[in-house]
Protein backbone atom coordinates (compact mmCIF):
# COMPACT_ATOMS: atom_id res chain seq x y z
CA UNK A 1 173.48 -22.10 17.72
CA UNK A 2 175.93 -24.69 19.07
CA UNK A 3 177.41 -24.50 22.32
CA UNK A 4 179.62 -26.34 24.30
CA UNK A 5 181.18 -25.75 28.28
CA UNK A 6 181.95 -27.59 31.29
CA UNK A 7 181.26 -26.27 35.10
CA UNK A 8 180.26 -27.16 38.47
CA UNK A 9 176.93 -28.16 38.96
CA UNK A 10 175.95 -25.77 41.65
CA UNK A 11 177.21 -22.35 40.15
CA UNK A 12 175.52 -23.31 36.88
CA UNK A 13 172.65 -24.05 39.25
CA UNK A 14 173.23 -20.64 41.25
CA UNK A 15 172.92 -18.41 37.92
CA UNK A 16 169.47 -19.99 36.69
CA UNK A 17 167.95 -20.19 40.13
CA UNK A 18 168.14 -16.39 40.00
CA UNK A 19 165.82 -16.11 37.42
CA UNK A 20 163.30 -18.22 38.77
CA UNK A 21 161.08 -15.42 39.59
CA UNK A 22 161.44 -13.57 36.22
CA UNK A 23 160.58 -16.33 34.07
CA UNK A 24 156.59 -17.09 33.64
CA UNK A 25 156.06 -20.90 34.38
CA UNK A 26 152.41 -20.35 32.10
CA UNK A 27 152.37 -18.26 29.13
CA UNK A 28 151.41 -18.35 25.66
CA UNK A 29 154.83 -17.79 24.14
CA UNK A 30 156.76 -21.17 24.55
CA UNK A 31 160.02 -19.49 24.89
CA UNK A 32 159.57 -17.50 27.07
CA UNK A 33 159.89 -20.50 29.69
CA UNK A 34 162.97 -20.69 28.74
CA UNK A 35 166.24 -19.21 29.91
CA UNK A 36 169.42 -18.47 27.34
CA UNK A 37 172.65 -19.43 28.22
CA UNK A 38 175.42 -18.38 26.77
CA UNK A 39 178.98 -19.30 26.98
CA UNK A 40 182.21 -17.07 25.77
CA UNK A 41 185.53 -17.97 24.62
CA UNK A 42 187.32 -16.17 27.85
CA UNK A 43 185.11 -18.76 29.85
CA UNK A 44 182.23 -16.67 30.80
CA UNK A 45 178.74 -18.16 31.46
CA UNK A 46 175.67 -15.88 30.61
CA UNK A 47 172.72 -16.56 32.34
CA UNK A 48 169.14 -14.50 30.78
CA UNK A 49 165.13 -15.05 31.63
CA UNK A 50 162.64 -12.57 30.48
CA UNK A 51 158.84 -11.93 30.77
CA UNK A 52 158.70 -9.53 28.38
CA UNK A 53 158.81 -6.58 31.19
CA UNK A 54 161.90 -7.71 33.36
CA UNK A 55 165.11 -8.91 32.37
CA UNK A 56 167.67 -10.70 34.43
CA UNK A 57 171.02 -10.93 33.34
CA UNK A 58 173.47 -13.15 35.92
CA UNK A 59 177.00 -14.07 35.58
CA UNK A 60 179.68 -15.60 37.84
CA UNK A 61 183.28 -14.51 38.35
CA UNK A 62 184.03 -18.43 37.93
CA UNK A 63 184.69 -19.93 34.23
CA UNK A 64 183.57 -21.84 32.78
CA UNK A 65 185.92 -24.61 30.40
CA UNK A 66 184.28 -23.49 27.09
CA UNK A 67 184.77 -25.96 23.96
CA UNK A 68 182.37 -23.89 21.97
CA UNK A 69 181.38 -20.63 22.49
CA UNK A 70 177.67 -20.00 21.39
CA UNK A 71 174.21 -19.88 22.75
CA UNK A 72 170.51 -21.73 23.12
CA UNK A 73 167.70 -21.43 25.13
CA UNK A 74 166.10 -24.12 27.21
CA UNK A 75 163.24 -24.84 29.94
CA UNK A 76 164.53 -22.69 32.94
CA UNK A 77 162.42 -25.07 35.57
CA UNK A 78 164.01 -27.99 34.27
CA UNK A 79 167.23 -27.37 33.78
CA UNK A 80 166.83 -24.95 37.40
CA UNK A 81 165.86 -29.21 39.18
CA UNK A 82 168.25 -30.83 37.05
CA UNK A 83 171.03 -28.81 38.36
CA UNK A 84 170.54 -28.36 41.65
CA UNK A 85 170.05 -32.60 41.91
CA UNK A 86 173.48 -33.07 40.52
CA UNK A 87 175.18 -31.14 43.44
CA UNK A 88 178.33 -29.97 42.99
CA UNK A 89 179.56 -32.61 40.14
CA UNK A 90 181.07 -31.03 37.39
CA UNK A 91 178.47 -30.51 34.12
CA UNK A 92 178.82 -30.81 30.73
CA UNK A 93 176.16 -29.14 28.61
CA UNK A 94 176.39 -29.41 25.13
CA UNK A 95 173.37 -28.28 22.53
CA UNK A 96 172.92 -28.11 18.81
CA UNK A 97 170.21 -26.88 16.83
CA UNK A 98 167.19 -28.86 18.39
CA UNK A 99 168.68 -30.54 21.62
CA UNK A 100 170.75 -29.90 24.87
CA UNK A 101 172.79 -32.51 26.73
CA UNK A 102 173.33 -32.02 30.64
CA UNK A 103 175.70 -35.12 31.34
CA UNK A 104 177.14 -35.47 34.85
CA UNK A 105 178.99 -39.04 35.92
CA UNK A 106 176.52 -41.59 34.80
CA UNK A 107 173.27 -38.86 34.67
CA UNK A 108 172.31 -37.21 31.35
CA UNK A 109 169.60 -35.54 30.22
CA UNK A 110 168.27 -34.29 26.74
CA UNK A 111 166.80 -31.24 26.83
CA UNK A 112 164.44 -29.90 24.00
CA UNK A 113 165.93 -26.06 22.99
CA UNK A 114 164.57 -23.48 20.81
CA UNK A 115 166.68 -20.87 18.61
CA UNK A 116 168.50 -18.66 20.76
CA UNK A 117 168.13 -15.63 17.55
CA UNK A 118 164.45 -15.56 18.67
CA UNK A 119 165.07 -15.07 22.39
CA UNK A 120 163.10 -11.64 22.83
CA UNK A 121 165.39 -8.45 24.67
CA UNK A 122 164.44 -5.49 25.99
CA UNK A 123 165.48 -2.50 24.93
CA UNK A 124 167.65 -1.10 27.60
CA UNK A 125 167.54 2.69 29.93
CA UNK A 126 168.26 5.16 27.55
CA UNK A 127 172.41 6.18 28.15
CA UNK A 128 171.57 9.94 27.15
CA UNK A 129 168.53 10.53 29.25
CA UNK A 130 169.57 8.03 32.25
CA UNK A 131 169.92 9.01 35.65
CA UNK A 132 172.25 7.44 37.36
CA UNK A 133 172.49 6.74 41.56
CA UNK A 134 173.40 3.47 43.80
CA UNK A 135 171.85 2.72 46.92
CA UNK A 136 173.03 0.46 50.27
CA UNK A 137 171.62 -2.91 50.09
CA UNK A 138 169.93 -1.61 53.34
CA UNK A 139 167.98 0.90 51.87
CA UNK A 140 166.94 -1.05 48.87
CA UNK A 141 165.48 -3.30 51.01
CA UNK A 142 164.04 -0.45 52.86
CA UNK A 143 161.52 0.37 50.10
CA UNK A 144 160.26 -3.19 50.05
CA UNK A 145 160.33 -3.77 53.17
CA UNK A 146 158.41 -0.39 54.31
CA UNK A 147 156.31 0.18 51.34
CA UNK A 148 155.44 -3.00 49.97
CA UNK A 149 152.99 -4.13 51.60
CA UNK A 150 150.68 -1.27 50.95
CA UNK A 151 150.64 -1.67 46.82
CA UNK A 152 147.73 -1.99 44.92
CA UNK A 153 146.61 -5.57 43.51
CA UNK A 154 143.64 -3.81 41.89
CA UNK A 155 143.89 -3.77 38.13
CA UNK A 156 141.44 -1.11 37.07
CA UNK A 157 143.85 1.58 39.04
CA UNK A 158 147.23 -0.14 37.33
CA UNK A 159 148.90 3.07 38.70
CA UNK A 160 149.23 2.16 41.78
CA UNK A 161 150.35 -1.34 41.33
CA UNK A 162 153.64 -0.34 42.22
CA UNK A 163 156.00 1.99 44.12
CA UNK A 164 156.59 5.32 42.97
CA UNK A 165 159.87 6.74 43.17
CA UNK A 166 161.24 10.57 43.30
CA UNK A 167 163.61 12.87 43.98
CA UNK A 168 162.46 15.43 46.68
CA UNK A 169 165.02 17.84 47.59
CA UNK A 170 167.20 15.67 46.55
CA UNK A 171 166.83 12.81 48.38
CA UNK A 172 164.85 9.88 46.98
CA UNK A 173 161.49 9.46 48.24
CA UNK A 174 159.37 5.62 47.97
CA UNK A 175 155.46 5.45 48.25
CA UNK A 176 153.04 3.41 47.58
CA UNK A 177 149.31 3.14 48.05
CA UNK A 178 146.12 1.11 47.10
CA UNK A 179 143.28 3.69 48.71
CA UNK A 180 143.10 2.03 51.73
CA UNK A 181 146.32 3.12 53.42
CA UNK A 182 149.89 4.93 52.36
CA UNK A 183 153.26 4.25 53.07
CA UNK A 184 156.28 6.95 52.29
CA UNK A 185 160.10 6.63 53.12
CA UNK A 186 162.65 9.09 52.35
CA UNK A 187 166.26 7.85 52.19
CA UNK A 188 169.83 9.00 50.91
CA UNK A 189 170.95 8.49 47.69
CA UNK A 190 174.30 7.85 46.93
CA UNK A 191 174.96 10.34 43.68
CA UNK A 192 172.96 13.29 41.97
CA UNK A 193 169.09 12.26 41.81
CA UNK A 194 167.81 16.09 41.00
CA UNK A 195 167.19 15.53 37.99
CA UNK A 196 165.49 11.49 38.69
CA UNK A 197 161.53 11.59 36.66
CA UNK A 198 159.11 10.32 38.82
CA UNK A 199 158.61 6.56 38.02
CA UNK A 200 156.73 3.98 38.91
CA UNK A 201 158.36 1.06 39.30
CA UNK A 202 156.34 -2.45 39.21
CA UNK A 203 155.49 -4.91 42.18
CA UNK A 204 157.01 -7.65 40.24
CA UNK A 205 160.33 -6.08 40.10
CA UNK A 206 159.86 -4.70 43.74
CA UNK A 207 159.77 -8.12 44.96
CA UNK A 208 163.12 -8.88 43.75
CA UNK A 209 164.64 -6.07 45.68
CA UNK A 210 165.10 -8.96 48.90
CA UNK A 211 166.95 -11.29 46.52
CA UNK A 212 169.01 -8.58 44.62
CA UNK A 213 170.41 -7.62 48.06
CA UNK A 214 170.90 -10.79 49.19
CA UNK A 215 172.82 -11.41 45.72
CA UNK A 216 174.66 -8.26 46.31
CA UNK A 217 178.15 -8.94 47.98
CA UNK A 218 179.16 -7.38 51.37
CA UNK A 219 180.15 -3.76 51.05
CA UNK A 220 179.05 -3.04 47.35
CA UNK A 221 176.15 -0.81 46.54
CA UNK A 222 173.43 -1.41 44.28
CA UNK A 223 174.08 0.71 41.12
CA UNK A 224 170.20 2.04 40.14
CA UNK A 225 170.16 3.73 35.86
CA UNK A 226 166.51 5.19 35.37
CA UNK A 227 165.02 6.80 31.96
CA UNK A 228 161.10 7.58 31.92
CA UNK A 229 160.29 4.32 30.73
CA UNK A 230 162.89 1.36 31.85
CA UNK A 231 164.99 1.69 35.66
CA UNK A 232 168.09 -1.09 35.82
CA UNK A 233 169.29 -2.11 38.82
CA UNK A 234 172.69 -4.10 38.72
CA UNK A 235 175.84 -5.33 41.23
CA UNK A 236 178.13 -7.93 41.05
CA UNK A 237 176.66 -10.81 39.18
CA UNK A 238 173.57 -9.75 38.34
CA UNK A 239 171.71 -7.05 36.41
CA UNK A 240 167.87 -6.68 36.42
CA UNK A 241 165.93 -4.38 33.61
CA UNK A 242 162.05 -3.76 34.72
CA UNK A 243 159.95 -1.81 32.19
CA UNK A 244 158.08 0.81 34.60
CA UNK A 245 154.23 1.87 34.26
CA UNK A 246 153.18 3.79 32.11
CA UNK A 247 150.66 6.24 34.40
CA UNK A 248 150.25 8.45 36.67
CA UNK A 249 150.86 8.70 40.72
CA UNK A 250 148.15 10.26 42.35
CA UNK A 251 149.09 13.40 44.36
CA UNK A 252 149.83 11.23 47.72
CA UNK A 253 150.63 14.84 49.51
CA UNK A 254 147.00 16.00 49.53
CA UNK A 255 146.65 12.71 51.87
CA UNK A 256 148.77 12.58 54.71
CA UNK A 257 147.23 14.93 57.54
CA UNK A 258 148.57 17.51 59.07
CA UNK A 259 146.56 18.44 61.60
CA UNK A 260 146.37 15.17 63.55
CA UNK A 261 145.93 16.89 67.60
CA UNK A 262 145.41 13.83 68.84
CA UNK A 263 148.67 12.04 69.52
CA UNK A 264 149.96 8.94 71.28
CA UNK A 265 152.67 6.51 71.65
CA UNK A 266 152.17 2.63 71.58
CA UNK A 267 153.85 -0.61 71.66
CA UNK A 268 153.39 -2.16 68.48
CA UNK A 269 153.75 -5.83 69.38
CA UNK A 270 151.29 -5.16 72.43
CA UNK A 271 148.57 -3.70 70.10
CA UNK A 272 149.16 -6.24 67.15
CA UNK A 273 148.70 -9.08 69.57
CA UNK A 274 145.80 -7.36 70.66
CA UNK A 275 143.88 -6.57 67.33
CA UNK A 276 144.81 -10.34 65.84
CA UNK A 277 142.71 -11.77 69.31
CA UNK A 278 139.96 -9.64 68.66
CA UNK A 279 139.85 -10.42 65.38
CA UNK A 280 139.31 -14.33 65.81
CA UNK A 281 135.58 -13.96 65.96
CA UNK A 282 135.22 -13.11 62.46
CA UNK A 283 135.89 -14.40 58.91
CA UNK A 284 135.24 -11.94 57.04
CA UNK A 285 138.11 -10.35 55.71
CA UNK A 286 138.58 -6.35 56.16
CA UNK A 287 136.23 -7.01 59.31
CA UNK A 288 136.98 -2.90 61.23
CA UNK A 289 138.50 -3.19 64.22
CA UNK A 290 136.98 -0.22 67.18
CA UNK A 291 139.38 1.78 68.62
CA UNK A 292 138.02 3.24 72.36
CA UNK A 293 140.37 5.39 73.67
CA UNK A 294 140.12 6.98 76.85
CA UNK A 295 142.42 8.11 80.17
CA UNK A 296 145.40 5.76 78.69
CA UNK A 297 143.75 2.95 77.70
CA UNK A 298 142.61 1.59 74.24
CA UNK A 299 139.76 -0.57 73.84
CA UNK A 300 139.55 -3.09 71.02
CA UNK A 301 136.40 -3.97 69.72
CA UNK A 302 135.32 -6.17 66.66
CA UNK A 303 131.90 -7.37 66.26
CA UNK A 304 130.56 -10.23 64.37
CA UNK A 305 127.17 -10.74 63.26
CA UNK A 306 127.53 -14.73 63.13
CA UNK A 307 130.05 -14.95 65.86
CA UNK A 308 129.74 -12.45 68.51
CA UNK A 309 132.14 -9.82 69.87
CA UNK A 310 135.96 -9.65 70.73
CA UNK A 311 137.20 -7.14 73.31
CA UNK A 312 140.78 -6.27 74.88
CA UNK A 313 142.61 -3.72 76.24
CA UNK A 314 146.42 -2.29 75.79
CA UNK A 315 147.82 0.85 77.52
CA UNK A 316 148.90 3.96 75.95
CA UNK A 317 150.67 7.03 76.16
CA UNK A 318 148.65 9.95 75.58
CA UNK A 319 150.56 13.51 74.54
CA UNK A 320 147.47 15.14 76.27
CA UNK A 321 144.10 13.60 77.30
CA UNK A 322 141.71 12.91 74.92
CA UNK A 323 138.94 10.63 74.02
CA UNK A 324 137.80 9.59 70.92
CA UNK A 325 136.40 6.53 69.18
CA UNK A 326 137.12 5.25 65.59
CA UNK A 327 137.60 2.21 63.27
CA UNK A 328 140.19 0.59 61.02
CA UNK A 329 140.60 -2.78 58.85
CA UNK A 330 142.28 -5.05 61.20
CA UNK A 331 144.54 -6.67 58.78
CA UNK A 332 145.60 -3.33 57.64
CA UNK A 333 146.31 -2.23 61.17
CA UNK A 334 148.19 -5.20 62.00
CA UNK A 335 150.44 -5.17 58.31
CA UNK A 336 151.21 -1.45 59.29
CA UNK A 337 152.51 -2.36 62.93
CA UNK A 338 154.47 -5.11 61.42
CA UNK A 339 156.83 -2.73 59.72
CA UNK A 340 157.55 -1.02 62.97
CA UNK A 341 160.35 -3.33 64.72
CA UNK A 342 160.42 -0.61 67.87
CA UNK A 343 159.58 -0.56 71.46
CA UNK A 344 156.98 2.32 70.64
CA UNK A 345 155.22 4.04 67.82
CA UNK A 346 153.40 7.04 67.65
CA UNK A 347 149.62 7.84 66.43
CA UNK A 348 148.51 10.85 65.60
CA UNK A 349 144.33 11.09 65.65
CA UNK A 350 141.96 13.53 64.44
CA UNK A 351 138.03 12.88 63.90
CA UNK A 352 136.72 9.73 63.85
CA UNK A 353 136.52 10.04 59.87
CA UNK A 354 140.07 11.43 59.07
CA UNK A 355 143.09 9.52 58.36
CA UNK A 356 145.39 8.23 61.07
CA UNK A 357 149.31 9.03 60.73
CA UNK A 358 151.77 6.16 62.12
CA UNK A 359 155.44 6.99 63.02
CA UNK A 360 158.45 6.03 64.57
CA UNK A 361 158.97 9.13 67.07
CA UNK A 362 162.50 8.82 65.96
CA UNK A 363 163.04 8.62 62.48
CA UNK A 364 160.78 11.42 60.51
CA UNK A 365 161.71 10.32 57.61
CA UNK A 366 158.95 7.77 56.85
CA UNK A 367 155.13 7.45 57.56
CA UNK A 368 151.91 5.44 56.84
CA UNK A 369 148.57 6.84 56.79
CA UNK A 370 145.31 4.41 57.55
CA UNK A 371 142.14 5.30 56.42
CA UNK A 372 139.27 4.89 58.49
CA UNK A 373 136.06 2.54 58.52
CA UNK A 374 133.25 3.24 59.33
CA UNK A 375 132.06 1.39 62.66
């Protein structure tokens, strides 16, 4: 279909930079490198990119000077470096049937297109079985932020290659897990969320939540629709459809210790610093890390067989006195403490072969649970 509008170069640019991350560079159907655009009569420019299992819709409050109001599809990475070279010169983009035209001053371009009727859509969250919620742009990034980094990359447990979301006395409740270690949050919701299925919602789309609320303007929530299949999350400018998986989320509850006697408080940055020194004399990745502990002091230990062996030595605050020695992966130690930005956080220990619980003594609302290794 023809199509014909003139805007700035750098809001045209702005709305198909967005979908960058949606859009497959590699793939076996040709257009799905590409990204429709789509210009109205009122003036409005309609950016899409799809994968097949997210959708990104972005718009702009600015209008575009439309002399034909239609549609096409072209290479998003090309016409994503086109744009952003022409700065913020007005563009002209004009396509027929086989070609586009992105004309600015003395630059033009020809762009090949392919029918916009055969750009593929997702079917969207069901309107009679949605639930509907919106979070802060805070807490959206709060799931990411304090979860992501413990999903599952494995492919044989696709389950958990994700974070799984659900309404627990009706607040909404993130985890996510890949064997090795557990992260939970519990946050507000802003709306009813009793009656919210438990999803799980992909890494893919998880990654996006930094952008979304950076995309998000100041003061507006983050407006969340969620069937058992599809979850759409959409604010000014932008609306994102993610198909969810298709499985089942281990019961993370049977997990998470309760017991833990053991308990003391650390300074996160003090131990990180201290397990990443250790850790220099060996290569091997998911090399355990010893933890001595004993009359307020923990002693770090990791061993090489090729290299040798790494000690140091942090203080802690011990509840009551105990002393107990036991191993974890370094790198998972060190990713945990990294989503801790506070002066202390608290351990709670039991037997060298149970789990260990990490908090911040003042919010009780989230945890993550390390497994140990054997050492």
């Amino acid at each position: 279909m023809a199509v014909d509008f003139t805007i700035a170069a750098d809001v045209f640019a702005g709305l198909v930079a967005k979908i960058d991350k949606v859009v497959e560079r590699r793939n076996t159907i040709p257009i799905l490198s590409n990204v429709h655009v789509q210009a109205e009569v009122d003036g409005t420019l309609l950016i899409k990119g799809t994968d097949l299992d997210l959708e990104m819709h972005t718009t702009t409050e600015i209008a575009a000077e439309v002399q034909t109001a239609g549609a096409t599809t072209v290479p998003q990475k090309l016409l994503a470096d086109i744009l952003r070279k022409l700065g913020k010169n007005q563009v002209r983009f004009k396509a027929d049937e086989t070609n586009a035209t992105v004309s600015a001053g003395r630059s033009s371009f020809k762009l090949l297109t392919l029918p916009d009727a055969d750009y593929p859509e997702i079917k969207g969250v069901h309107d009679k079985d949605a639930v509907e919620f919106a979070l802060p742009k805070a807490r959206l990034r709060r799931i990411l932020n304090d979860c992501g980094f413990a999903i599952s990359s494995e492919e044989t447990r696709y389950y958990l290659n994700g974070v799984f979301l659900h309404a627990v006395d009706g607040r909404l409740v993130s985890v996510a897990t890949d064997g090795h270690r557990l992260a939970k949050l519990e946050q507000e919701a802003i709306g009813s969320i009793g009656e919210m299925p438990g999803v799980i919602v992909p890494t893919k789309a998880v990654r996006l939540f930094k952008e979304m609320t950076d995309w998000t303007p100041e003061g507006e929530d983050i407006a969340i629709r969620v069937d058992t299949s599809k979850i759409e999350f959409s604010a000014t400018g932008f609306r994102l459809l993610s198909k969810l998986i298709d499985g089942t989320f281990p019961d993370y509850q049977r997990v998470i210790p309760t017991g833990n006697p053991n308990r003391m408080m650390v300074d996160p940055e003090a131990m990180q610093g201290a397990v990443d020194r250790v850790a220099t004399v060996s290569s091997e990745r998911g090399r355990a890390v010893k933890l001595t502990l004993a009359d307020g002091t923990m002693t770090l230990t990791v061993q090489s067989p090729d290299a040798g062996i790494g000690t140091d030595e942090i203080a802690v605050e011990m509840a009551q006195p105990f002393d107990l020695e036991l191993g974890f992966n370094a790198k998972y130690v060190n990713d945990a403490l990294g989503t801790f930005p506070f002066a202390r956080v608290e351990f709670a220990l039991g037997e060298p072969g149970s789990p260990a619980v990490i908090r911040n003594p003042n919010d009780e609302h989230r945890l993550v649970v390390l497994m140990p290794m054997r050492v």
